[in-house]
Protein backbone atom coordinates (compact mmCIF):
# COMPACT_ATOMS: atom_id res chain seq x y z
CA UNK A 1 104.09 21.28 -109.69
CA UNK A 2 100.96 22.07 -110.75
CA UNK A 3 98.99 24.99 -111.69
CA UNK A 4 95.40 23.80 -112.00
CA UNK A 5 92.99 24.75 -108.93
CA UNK A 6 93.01 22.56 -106.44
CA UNK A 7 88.71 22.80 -104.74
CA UNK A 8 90.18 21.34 -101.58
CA UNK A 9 93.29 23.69 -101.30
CA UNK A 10 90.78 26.44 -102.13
CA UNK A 11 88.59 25.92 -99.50
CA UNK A 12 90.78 26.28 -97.13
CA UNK A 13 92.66 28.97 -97.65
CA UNK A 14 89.32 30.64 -98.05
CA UNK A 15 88.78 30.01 -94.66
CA UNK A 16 91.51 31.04 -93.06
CA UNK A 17 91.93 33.68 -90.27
CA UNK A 18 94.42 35.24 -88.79
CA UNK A 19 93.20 35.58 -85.18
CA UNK A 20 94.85 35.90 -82.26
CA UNK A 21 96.92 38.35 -84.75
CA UNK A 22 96.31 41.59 -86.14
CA UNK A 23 92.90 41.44 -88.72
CA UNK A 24 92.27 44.32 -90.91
CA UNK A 25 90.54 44.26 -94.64
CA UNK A 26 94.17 44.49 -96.28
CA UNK A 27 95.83 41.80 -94.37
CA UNK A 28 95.36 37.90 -94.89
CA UNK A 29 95.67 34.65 -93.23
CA UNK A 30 97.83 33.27 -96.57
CA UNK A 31 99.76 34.57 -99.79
CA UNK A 32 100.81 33.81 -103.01
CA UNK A 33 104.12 31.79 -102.00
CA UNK A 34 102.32 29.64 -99.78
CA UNK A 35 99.79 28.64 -102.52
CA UNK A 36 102.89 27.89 -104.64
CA UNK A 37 104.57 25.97 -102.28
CA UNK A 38 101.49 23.97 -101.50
CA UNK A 39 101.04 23.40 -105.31
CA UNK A 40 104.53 22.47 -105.79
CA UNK A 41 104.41 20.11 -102.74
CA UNK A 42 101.12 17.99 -103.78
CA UNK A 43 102.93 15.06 -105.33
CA UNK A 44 105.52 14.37 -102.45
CA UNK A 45 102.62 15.42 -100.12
CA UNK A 46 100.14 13.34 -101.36
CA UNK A 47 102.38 9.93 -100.03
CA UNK A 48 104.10 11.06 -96.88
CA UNK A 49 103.43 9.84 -93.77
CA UNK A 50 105.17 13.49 -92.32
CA UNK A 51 105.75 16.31 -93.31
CA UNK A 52 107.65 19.01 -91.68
CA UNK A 53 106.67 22.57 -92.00
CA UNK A 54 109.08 25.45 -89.98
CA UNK A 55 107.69 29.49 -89.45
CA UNK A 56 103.85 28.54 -90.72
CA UNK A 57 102.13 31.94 -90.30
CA UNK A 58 98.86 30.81 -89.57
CA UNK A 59 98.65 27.63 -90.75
CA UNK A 60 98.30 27.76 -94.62
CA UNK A 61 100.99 25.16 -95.09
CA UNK A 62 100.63 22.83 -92.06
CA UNK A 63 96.85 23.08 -92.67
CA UNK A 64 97.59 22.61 -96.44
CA UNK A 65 99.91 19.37 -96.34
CA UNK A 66 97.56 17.91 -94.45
CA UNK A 67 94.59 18.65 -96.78
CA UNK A 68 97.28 17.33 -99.84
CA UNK A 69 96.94 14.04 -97.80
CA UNK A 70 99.86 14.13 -95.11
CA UNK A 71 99.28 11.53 -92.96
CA UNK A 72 100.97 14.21 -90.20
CA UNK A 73 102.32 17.44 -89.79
CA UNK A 74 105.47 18.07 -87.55
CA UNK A 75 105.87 22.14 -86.96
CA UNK A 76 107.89 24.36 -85.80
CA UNK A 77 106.90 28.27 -85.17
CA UNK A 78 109.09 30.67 -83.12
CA UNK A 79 105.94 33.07 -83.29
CA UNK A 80 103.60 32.29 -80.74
CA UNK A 81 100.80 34.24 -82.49
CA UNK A 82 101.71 32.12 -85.43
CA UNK A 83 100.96 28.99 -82.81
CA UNK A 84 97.92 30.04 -81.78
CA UNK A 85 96.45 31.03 -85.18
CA UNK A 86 97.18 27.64 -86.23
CA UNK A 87 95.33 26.13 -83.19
CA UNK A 88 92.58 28.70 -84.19
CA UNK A 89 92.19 27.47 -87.59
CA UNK A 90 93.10 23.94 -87.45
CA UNK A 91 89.53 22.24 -86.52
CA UNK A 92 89.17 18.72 -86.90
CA UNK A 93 92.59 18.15 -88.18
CA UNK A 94 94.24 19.68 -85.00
CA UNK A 95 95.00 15.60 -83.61
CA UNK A 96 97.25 15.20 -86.84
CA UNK A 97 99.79 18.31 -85.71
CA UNK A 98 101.91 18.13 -83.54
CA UNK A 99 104.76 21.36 -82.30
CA UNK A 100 108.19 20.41 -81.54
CA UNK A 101 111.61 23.27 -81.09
CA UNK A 102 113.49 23.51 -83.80
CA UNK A 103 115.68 20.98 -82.74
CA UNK A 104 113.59 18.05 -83.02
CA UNK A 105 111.21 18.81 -85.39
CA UNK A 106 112.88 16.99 -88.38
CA UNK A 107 112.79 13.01 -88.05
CA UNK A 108 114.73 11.18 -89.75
CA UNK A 109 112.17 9.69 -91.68
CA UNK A 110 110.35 12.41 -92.82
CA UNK A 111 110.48 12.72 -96.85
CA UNK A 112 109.25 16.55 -97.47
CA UNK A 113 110.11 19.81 -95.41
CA UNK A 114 108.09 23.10 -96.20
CA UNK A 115 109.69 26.06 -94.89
CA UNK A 116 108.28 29.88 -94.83
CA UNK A 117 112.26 31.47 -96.04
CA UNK A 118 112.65 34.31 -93.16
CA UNK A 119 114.33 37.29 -94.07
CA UNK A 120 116.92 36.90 -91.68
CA UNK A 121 120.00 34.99 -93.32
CA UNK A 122 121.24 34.49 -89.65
CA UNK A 123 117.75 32.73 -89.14
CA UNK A 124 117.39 30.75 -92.37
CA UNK A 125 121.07 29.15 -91.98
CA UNK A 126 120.33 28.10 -88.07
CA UNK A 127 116.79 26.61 -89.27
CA UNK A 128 118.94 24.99 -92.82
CA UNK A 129 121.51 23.58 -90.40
CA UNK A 130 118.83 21.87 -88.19
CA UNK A 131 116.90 20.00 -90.21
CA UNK A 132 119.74 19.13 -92.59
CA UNK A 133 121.49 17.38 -89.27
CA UNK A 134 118.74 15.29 -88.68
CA UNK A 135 116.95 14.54 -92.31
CA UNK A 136 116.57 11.87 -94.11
CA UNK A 137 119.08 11.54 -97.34
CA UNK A 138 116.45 11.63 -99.73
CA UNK A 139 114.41 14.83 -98.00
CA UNK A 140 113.14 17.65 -100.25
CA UNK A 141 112.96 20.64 -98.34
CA UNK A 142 110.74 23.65 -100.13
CA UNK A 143 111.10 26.98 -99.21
CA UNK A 144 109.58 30.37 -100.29
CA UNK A 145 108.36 33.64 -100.19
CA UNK A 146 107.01 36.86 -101.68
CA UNK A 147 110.00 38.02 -104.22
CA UNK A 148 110.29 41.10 -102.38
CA UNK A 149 111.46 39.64 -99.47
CA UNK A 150 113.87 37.49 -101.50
CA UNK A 151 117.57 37.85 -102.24
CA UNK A 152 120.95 35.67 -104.20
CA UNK A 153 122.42 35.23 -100.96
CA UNK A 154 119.30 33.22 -99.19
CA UNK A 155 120.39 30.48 -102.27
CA UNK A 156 124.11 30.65 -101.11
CA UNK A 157 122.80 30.28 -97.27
CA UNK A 158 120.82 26.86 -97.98
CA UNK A 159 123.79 25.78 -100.17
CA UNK A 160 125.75 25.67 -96.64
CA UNK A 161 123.48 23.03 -95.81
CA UNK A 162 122.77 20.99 -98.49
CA UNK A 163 124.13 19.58 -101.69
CA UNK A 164 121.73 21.12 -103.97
CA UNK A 165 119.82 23.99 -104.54
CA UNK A 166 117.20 24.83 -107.48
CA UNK A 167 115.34 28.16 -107.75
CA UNK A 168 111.91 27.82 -109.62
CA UNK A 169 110.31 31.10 -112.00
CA UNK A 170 108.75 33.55 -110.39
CA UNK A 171 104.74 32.70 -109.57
CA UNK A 172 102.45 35.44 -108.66
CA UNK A 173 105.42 37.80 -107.42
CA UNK A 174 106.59 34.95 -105.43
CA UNK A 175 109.35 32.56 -105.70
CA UNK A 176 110.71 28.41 -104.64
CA UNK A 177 114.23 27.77 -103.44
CA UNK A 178 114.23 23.58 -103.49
CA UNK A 179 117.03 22.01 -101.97
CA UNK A 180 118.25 18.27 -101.67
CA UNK A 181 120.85 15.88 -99.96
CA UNK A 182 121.76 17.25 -96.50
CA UNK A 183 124.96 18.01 -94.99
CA UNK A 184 125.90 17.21 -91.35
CA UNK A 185 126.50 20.57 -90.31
CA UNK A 186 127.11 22.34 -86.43
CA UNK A 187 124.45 24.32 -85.16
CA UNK A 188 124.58 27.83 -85.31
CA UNK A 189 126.02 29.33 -82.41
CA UNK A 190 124.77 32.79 -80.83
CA UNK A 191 126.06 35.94 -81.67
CA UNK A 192 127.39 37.94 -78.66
CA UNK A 193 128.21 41.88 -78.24
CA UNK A 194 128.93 44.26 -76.00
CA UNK A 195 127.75 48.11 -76.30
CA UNK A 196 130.53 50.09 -74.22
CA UNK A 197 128.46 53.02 -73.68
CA UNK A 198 126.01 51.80 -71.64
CA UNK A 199 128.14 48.29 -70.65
CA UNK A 200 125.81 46.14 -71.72
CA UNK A 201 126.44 42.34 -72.99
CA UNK A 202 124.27 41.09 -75.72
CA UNK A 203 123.37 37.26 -76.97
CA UNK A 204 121.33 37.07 -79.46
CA UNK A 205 120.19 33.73 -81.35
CA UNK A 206 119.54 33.77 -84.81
CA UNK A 207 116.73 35.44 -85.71
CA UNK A 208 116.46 38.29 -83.27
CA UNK A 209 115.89 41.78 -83.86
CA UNK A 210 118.74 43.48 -84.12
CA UNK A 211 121.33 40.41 -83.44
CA UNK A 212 123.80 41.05 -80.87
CA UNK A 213 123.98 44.84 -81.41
CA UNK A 214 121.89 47.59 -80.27
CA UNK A 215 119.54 48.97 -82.30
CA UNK A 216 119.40 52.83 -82.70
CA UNK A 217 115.45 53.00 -81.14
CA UNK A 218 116.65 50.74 -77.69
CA UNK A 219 119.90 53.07 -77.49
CA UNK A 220 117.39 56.05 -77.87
CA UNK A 221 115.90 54.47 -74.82
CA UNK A 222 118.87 53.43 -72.86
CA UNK A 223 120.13 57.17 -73.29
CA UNK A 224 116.98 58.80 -71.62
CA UNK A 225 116.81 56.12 -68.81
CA UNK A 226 118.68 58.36 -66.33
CA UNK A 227 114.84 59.95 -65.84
CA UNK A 228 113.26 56.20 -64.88
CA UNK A 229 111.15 56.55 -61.81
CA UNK A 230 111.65 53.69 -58.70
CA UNK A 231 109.85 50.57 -59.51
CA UNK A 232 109.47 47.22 -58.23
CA UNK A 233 108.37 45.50 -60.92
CA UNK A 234 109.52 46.43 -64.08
CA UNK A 235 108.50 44.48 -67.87
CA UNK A 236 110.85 44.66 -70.61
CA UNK A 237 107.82 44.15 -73.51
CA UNK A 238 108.60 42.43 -76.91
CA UNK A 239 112.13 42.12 -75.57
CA UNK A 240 113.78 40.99 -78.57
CA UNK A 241 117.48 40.37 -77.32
CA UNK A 242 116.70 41.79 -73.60
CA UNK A 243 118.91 44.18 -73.09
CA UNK A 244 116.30 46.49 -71.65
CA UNK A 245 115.50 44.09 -69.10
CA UNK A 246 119.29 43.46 -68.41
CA UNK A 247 119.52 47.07 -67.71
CA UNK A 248 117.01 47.14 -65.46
CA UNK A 249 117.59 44.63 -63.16
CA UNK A 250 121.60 46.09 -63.09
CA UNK A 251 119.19 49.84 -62.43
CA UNK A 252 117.39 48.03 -59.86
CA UNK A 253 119.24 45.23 -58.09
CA UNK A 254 116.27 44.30 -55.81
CA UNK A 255 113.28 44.77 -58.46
CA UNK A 256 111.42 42.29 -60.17
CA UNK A 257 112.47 42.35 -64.21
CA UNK A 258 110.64 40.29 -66.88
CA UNK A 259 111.21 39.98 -70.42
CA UNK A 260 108.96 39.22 -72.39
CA UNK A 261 108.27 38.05 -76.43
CA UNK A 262 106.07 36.50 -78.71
CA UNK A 263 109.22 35.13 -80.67
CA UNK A 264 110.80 31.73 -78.29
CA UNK A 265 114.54 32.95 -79.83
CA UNK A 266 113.77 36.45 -78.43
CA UNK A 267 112.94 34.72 -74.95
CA UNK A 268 116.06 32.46 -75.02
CA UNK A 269 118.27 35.32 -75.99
CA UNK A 270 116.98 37.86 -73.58
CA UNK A 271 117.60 34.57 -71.02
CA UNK A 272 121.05 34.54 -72.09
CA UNK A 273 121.97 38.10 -72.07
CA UNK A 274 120.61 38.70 -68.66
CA UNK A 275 123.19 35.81 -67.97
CA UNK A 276 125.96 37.31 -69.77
CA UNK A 277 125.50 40.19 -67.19
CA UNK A 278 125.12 38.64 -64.44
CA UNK A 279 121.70 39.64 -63.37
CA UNK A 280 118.28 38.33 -62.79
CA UNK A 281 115.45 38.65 -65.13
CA UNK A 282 112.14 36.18 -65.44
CA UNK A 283 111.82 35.44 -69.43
CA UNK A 284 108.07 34.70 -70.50
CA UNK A 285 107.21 33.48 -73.88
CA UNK A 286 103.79 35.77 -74.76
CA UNK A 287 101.51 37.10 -77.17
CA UNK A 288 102.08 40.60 -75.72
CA UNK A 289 101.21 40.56 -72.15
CA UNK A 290 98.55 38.07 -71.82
CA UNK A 291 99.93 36.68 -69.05
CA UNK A 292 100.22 38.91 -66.90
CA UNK A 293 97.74 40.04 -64.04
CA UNK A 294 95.90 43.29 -64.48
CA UNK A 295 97.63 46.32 -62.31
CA UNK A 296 100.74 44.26 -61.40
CA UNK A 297 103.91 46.33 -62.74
CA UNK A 298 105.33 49.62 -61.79
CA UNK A 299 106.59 49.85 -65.36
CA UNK A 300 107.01 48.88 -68.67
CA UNK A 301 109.62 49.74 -71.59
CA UNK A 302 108.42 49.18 -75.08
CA UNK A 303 110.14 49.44 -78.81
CA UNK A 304 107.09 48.39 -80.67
CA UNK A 305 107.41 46.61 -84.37
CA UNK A 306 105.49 48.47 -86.87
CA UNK A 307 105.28 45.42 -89.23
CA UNK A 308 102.68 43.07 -89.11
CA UNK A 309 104.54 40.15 -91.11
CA UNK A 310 105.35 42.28 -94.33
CA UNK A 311 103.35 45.09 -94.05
CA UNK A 312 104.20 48.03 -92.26
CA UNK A 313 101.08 48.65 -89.53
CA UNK A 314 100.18 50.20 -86.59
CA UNK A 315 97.93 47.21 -85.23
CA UNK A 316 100.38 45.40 -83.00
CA UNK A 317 101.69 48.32 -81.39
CA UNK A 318 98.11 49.45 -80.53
CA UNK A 319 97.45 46.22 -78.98
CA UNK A 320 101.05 46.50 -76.79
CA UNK A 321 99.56 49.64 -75.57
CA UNK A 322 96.31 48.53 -74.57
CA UNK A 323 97.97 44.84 -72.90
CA UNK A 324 100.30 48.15 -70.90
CA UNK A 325 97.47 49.83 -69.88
CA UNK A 326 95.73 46.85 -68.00
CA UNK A 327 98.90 46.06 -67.07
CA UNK A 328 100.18 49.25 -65.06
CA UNK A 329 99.34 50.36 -61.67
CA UNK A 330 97.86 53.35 -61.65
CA UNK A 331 100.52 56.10 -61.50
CA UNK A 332 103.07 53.40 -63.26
CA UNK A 333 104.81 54.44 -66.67
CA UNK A 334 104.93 53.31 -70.24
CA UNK A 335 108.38 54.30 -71.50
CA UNK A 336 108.16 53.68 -75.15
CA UNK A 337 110.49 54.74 -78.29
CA UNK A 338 108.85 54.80 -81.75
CA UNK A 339 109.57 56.45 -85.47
CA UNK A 340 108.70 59.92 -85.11
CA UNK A 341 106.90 60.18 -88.03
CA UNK A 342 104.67 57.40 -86.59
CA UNK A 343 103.04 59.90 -84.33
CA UNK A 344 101.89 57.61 -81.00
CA UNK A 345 101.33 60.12 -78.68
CA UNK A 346 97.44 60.74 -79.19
CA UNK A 347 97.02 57.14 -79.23
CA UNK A 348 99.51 56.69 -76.11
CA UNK A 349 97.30 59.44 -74.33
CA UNK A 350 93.83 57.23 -75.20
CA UNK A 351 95.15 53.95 -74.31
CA UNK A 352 97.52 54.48 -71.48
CA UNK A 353 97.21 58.12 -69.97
CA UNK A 354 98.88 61.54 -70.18
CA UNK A 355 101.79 61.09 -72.49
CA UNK A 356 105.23 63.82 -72.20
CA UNK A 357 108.25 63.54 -74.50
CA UNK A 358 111.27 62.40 -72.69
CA UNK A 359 113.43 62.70 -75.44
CA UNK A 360 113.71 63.30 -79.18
CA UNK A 361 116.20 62.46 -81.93
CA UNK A 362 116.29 63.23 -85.87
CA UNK A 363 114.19 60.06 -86.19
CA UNK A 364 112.87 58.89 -82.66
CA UNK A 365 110.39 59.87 -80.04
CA UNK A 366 110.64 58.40 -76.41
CA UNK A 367 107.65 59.13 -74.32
CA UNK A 368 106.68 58.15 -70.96
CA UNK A 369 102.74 57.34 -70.25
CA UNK A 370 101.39 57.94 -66.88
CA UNK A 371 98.44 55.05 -66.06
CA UNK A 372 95.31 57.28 -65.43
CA UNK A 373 94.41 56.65 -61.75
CA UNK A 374 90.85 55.28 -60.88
């Protein structure tokens, strides 16, 4: 490792962006922990042919190993936000990456692995037991993030995988978890549930929101759906595990249900729940609703995040209002749930339409937005 400023590392980072995601004065495109991994990567960087780099947020590290002298990058990012912010920022070295599923991004070849930790422990074991089945004996795989989003057990989680595990001093409130000689381990498996009061299966992949239960904001949701109005096309937004969507096309046997996520485990879970239920529901893998055509959906159910990677904001929520908006016929609902203390109904009311409560708990608000006719 090495602590002396690096011009060409600096540069970069400087230039950074974190477009298509949320961009605001106090968020940016890089932190401290992936400065220290890049620093603590240089020497095993500076020789590869590959490296491997898994969860990138926009592009610091894949970006970085390159500019370390990588020959290549092989990367793997559930987000696709975090995809397209990479593509964003890449440039000329965009030819050198190349994206691959988890499942094949490690070759067996590859000396060095760079990994973003997640705070999931369900996520960080399935990504640990991937690229330890496939790596090379002699691969280093470096993983980090801010301390705050660190804990013992993430140590114990990698250990599963591999043979050896060092953690590094702290660095600028962030912190390295280095691990060596793989273990052939199984995959993970998905989790399954099943929520009696609404009879609802749940499979969830490692990773998703809320795993294979339901979370108390969706079962705030689920409780007021008795008051849906008919729809033929209905979207299950940022769908997470897809249980909404499952219980819409059971609602509506004959409607057209789609789920849809920025997150490709979300997509594949909601995939498999619907499954589990025995129902039909198109899965989409989005940034928001992007793909859909303007004025095409009769409604839309919504349990916005309120964190923009580690910080708690309101940005991507406001932009999952807006994508509803275009999206709604006029006269079709937003049925959203949010934090109460979050307070979305003026915003609801400018983005979407006339905004009434449908139901309220200690700690949630469900509203229903009306699409403003012409």
């Amino acid at each position: 490792m090495t602590d002396a400023a690096d011009p060409a590392l600096d540069a970069l980072l400087g230039g950074l962006r974190r477009r298509p995601d949320v961009e605001a004065p106090e968020l940016r495109a890089w932190d401290a922990a992936d400065r220290y991994l890049l620093d603590t990567a240089a020497p095993l960087a500076h020789t590869a042919s590959t490296v491997v780099v898994v969860d990138d947020t926009h592009g610091a590290l894949t970006l970085g190993a390159l500019t370390l002298g990588a020959q290549s990058v092989r990367v793997h990012q559930d987000s696709l936000v975090a995809q397209h912010a990479l593509e964003a920022n890449a440039g000329s070295l965009a030819p050198r990456i190349e994206q691959h599923p988890l499942e094949s991004v490690m070759p067996t070849d590859a000396p060095l692995a760079l990994l973003r930790l997640p705070r999931s422990l369900d996520r960080l074991d399935a990504v640990a037991r991937h690229l330890a089945a496939h790596a090379h004996s002699d691969v280093v795989l470096i993983a980090g993030n801010m301390l705050k989003h660190m804990t013992p057990t993430q140590n114990e989680v990698l250990r599963a995988s591999f043979e050896r595990v060092d953690v590094s001093l702290a660095r600028g409130k962030a912190r390295l978890l280095t691990a060596r000689g793989p273990r052939r381990v199984a995959p993970a498996e998905p989790a399954r549930g099943f929520d009696p009061d609404h009879e609802l299966h749940i499979v969830a992949l490692p990773g998703v929101f809320a795993g294979a239960s339901l979370d108390i904001g969706t079962r705030a949701l689920l409780d007021a759906a008795q008051q849906l109005p008919a729809f033929s096309t209905a979207i299950d937004l940022a769908c997470g595990s897809g249980v909404l969507a499952a219980f819409l096309a059971r609602h509506s046997p004959g409607a057209r249900v789609i789920a849809s996520d920025v997150s490709a485990v979300a997509v594949q879970s909601a995939a498999l729940t619907a499954e589990a239920n025995g129902v039909r529901v198109e899965t989409l893998h989005d940034n928001g609703l992007s793909q859909q055509p303007d004025a095409s959906a009769d409604l839309i159910m919504l349990n916005p995040p309120f964190h923009v990677g580690a910080a708690v904001h309101t940005g991507i929520a406001l932009q999952l209002f807006a994508d509803a908006a275009r999206v709604l016929r006029p006269g079709g609902e937003l049925w959203t749930v949010w934090n109460s203390h979050l307070a979305y109904g003026p915003a609801l009311e400018r983005a979407v339409g006339p905004t009434r409560q449908v139901a309220r708990t200690p700690k949630f608000t469900v509203t229903a937005s009306r699409r403003r006719l012409p």
